[in-house]
N, C-alpha and C. Protein backbone atom coordinates (compact mmCIF):
# COMPACT_ATOMS: atom_id res chain seq x y z
N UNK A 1 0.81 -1.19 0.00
CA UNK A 1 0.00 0.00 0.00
C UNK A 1 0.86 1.26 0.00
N UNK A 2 1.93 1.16 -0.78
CA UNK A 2 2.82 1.78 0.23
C UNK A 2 2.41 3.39 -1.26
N UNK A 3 1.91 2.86 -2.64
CA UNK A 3 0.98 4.10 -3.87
C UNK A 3 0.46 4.99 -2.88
N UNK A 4 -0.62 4.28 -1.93
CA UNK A 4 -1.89 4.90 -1.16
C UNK A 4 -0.62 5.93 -0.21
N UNK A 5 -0.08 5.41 0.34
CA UNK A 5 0.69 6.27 1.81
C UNK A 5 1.84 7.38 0.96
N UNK A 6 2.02 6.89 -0.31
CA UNK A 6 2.88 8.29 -0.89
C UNK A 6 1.76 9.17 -1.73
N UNK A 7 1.18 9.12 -1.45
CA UNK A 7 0.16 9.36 -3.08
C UNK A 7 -0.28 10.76 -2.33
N UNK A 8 0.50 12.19 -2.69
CA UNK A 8 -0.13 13.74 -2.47
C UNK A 8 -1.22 14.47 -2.15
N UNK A 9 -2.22 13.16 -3.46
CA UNK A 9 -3.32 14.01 -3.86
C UNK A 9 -4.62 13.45 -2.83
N UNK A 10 -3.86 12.44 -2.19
CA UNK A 10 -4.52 12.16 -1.29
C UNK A 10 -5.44 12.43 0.28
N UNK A 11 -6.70 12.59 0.72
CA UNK A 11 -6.67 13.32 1.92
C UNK A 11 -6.55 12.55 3.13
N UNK A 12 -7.20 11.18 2.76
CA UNK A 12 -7.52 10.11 3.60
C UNK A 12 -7.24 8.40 2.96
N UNK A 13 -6.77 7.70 3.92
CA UNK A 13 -6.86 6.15 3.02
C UNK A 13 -6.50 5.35 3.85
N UNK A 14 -7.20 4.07 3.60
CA UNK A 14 -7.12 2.79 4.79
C UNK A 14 -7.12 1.30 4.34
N UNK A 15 -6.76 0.33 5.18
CA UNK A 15 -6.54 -0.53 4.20
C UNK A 15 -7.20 -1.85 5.03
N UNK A 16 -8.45 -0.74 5.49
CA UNK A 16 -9.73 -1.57 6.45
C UNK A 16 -11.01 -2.44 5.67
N UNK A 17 -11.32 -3.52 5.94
CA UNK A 17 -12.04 -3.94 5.28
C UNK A 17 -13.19 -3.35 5.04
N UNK A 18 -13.83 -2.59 4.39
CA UNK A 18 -15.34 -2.25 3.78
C UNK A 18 -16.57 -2.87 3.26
N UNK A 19 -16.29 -2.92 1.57
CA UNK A 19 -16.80 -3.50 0.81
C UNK A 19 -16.15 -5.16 0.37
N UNK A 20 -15.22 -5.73 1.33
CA UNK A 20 -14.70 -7.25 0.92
C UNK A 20 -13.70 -7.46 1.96
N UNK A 21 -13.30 -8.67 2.03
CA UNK A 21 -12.73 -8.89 2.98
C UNK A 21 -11.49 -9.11 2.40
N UNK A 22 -9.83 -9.33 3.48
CA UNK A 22 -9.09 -10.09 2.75
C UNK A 22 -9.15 -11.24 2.86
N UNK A 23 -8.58 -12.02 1.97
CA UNK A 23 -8.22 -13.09 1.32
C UNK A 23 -7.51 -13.26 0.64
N UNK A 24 -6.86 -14.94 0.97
CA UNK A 24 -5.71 -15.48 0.38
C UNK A 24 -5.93 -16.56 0.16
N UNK A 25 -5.84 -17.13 -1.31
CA UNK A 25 -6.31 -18.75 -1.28
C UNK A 25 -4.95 -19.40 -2.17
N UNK A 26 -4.55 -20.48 -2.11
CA UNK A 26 -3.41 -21.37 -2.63
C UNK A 26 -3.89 -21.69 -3.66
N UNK A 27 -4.03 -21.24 -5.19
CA UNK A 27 -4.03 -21.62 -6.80
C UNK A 27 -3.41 -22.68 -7.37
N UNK A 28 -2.53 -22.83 -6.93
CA UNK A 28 -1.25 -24.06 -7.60
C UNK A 28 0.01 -23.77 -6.67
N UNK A 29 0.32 -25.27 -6.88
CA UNK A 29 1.37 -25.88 -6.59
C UNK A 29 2.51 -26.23 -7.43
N UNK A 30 3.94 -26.07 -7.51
CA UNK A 30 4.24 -26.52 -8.60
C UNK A 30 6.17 -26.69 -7.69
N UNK A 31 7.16 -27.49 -8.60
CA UNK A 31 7.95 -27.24 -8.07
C UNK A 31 8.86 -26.10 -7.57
N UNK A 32 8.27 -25.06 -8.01
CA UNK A 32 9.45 -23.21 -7.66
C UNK A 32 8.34 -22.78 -6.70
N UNK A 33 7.26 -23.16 -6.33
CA UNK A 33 6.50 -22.74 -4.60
C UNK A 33 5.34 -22.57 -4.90
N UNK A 34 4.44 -22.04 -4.26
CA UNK A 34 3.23 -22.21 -4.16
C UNK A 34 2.29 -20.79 -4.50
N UNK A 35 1.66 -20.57 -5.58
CA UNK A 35 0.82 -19.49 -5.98
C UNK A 35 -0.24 -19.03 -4.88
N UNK A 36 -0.35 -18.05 -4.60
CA UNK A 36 -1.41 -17.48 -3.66
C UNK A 36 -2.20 -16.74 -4.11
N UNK A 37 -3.17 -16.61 -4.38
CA UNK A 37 -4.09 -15.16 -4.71
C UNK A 37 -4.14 -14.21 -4.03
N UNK A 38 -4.13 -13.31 -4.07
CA UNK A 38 -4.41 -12.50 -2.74
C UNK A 38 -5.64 -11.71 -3.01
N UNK A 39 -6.29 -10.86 -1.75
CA UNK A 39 -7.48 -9.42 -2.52
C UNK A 39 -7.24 -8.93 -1.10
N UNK A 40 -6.72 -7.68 -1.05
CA UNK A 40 -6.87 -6.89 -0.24
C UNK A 40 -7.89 -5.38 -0.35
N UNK A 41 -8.39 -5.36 0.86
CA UNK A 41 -9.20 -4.15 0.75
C UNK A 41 -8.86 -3.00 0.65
N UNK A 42 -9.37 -1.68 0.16
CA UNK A 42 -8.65 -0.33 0.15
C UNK A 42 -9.90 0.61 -0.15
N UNK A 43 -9.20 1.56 0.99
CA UNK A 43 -10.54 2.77 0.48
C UNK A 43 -9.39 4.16 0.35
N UNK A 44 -10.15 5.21 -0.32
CA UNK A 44 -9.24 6.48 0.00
C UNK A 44 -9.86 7.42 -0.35
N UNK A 45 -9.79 8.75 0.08
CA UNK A 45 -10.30 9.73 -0.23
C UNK A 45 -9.29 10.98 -0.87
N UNK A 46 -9.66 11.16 -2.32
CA UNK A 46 -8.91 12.10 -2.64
C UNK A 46 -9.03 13.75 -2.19
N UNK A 47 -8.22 14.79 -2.22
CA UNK A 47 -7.72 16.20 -1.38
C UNK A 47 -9.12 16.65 -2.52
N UNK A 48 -10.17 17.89 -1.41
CA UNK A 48 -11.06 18.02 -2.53
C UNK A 48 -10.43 19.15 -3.65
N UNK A 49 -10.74 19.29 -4.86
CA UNK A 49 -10.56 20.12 -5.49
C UNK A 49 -11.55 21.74 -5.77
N UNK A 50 -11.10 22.79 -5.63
CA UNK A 50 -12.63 23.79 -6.08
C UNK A 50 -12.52 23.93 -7.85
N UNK A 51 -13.32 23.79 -8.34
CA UNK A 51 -14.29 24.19 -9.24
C UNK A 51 -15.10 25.32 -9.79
N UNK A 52 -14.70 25.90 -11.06
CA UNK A 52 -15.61 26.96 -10.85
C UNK A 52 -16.76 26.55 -11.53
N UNK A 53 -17.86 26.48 -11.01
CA UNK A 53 -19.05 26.06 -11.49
C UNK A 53 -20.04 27.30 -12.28
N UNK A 54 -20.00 28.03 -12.72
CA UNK A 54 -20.33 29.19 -13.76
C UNK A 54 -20.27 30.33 -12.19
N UNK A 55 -21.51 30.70 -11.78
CA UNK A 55 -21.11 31.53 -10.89
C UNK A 55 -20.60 31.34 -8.92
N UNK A 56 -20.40 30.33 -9.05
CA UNK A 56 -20.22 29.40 -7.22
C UNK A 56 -19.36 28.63 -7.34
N UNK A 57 -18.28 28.34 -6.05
CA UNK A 57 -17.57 27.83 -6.26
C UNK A 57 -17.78 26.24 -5.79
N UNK A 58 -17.46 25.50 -6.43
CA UNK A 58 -18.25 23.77 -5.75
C UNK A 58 -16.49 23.37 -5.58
N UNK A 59 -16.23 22.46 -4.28
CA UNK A 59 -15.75 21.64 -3.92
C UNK A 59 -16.01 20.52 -4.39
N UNK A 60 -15.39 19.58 -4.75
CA UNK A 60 -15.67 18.01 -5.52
C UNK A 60 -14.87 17.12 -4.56
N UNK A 61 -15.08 16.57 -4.29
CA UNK A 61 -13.93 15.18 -3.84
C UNK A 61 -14.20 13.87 -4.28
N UNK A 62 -13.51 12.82 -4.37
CA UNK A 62 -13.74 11.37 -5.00
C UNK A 62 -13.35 10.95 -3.67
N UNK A 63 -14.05 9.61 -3.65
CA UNK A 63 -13.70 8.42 -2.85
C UNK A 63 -14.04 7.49 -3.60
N UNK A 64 -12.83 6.25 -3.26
CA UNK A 64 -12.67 5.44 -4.37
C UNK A 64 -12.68 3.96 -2.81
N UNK A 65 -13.70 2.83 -2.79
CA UNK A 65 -13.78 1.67 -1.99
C UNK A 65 -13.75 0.48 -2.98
N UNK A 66 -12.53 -0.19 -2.72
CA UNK A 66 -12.35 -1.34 -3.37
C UNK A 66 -11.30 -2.60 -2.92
N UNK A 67 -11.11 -3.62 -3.99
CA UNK A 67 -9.82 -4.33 -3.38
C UNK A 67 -8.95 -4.44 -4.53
N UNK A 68 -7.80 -4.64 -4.00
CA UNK A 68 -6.57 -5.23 -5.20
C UNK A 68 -6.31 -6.76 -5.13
N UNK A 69 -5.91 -6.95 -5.97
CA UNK A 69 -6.01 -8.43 -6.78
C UNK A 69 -4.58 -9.09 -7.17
N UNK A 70 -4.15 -9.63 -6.15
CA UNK A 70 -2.57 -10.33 -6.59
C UNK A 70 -2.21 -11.40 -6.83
N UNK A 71 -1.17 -12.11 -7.17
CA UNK A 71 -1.10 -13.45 -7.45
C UNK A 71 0.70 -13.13 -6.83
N UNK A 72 0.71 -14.18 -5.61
CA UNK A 72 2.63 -14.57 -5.41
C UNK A 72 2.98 -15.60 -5.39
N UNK A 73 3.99 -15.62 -5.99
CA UNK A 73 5.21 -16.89 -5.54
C UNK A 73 5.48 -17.15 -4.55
N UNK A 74 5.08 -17.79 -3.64
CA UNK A 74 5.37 -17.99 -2.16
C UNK A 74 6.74 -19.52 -2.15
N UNK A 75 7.95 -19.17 -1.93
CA UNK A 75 8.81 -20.27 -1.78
C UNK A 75 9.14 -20.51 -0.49
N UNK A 76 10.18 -21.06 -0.06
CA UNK A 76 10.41 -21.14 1.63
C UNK A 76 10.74 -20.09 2.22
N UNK A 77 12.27 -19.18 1.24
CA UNK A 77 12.73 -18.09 2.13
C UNK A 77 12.54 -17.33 0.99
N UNK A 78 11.32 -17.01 0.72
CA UNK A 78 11.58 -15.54 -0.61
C UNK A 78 9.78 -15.65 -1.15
N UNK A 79 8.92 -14.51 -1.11
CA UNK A 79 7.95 -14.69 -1.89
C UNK A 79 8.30 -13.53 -2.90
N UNK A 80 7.36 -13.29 -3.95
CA UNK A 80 7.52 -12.69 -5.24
C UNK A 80 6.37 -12.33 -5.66
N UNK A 81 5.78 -11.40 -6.15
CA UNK A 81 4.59 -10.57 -6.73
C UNK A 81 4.71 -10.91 -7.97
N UNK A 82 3.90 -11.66 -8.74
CA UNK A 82 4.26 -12.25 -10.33
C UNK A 82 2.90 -11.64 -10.93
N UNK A 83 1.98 -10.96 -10.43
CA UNK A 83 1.22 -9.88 -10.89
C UNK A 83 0.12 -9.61 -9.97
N UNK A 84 -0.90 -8.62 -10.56
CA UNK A 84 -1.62 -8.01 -9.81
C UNK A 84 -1.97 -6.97 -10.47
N UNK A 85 -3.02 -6.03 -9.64
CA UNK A 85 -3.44 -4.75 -9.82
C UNK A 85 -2.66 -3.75 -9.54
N UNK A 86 -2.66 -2.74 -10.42
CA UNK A 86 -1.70 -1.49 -9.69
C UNK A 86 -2.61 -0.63 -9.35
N UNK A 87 -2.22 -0.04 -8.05
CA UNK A 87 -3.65 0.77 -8.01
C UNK A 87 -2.72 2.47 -7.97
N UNK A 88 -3.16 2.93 -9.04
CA UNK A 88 -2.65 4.50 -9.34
C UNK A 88 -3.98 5.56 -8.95
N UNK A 89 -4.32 6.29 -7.77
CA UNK A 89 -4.80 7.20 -7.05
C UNK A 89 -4.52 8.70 -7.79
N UNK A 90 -3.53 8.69 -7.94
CA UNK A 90 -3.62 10.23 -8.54
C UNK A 90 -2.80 10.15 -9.87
């Protein structure tokens, strides 16, 4: 999570379950270690922006509740991220 904790444009963000839980389930087996799925939860709230809306000024903000989606190499002394979601916030 470490997008979410550098990410500027950010006002707020957590990596509390909401809308799904985490989970990790074992996909395959093979001889170089064992595939995991992963889904972790994530919410965040982006910094609001103003707007000029013809004559008033409107504040906007996004909030974005979801999970990310990984797949690792889990071996004895070493796991590995062999893909996933990137999650780009700003």
């Amino acid at each position: 999570m470490a997008r979410l904790s550098n990410a500027n444009c950010l006002e707020t963000w957590e990596t509390n379950p909401t809308v799904t839980n985490e989970n990790a389930t074992v996909v395959n087996r093979t001889q170089d270690g064992v595939i995991v799925r992963v889904e972790h939860p994530y919410s965040y709230t982006e910094v609001p922006a103003n707007t000029d809306d013809t004559d008033q000024n409107v504040t906007v903000s996004s909030y974005a509740d979801g999970a990310s989606r990984a797949r690792y190499l889990v071996r004895r002394n070493d796991i590995r991220r062999v893909s996933g979601d990137v999650i780009r916030p700003c």
